[in-house]
Every structure is written in structure tokens, then in C-alpha cells.
Protein backbone atom coordinates (compact mmCIF):
# COMPACT_ATOMS: atom_id res chain seq x y z
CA UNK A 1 48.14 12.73 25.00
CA UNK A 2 44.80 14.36 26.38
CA UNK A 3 45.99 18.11 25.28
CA UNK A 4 46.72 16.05 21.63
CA UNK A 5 42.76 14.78 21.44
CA UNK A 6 41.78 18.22 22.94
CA UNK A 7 43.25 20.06 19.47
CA UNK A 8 42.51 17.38 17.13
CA UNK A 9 38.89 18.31 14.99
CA UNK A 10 37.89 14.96 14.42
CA UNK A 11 37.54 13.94 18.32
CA UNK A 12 35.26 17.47 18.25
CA UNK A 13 32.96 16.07 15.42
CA UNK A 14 32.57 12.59 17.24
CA UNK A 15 31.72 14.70 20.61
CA UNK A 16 29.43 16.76 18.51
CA UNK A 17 27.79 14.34 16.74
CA UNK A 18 27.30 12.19 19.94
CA UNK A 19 26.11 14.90 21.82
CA UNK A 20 23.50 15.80 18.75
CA UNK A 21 22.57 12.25 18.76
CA UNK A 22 21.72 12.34 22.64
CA UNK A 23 19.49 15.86 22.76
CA UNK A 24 17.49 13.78 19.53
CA UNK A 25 16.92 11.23 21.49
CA UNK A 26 16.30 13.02 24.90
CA UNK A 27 13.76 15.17 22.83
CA UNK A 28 11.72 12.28 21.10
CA UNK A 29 11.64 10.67 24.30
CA UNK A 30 9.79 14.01 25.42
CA UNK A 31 7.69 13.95 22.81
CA UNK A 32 6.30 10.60 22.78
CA UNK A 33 6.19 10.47 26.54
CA UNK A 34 4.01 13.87 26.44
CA UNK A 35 1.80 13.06 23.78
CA UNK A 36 0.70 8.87 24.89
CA UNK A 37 -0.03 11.05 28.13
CA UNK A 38 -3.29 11.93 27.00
CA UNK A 39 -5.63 14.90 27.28
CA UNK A 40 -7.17 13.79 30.40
């Protein structure tokens, strides 16, 4: 069952695309958080 997922490209898009989705959020977090700091 798990070795069946493991070969099957669809379950690799879905990772990909949630793993995409995570850095984009983990970056704009960044972002905003660094620029509401301030310059002070």
C-alpha cells in the first residue's frame, strides 16, 4: 500500500504542490513580518 503511493506521480504533485504552497507562505510571512518591523 505505502510502496503503491510512493510510485504513483499524482501523490508526488500533491506533496509538491503542498510543499510549494508552505515555503509561499513561510516566505510572505518573512516578508511582512520584516518589513512592519520598521527602520528603527
Amino acid at each position: 500500500m505505502f510502496m503503491m503511493m510512493l510510485k504513483d506521480p499524482v501523490v508526488w504533485g500533491s506533496l509538491l504542490g503542498i510543499f510549494i504552497m508552505i515555503v509561499m507562505m513561510a516566505y510572505y510571512t518573512y516578508l511582512f513580518m520584516h518589513n512592519s518591523a520598521g527602520d528603527d
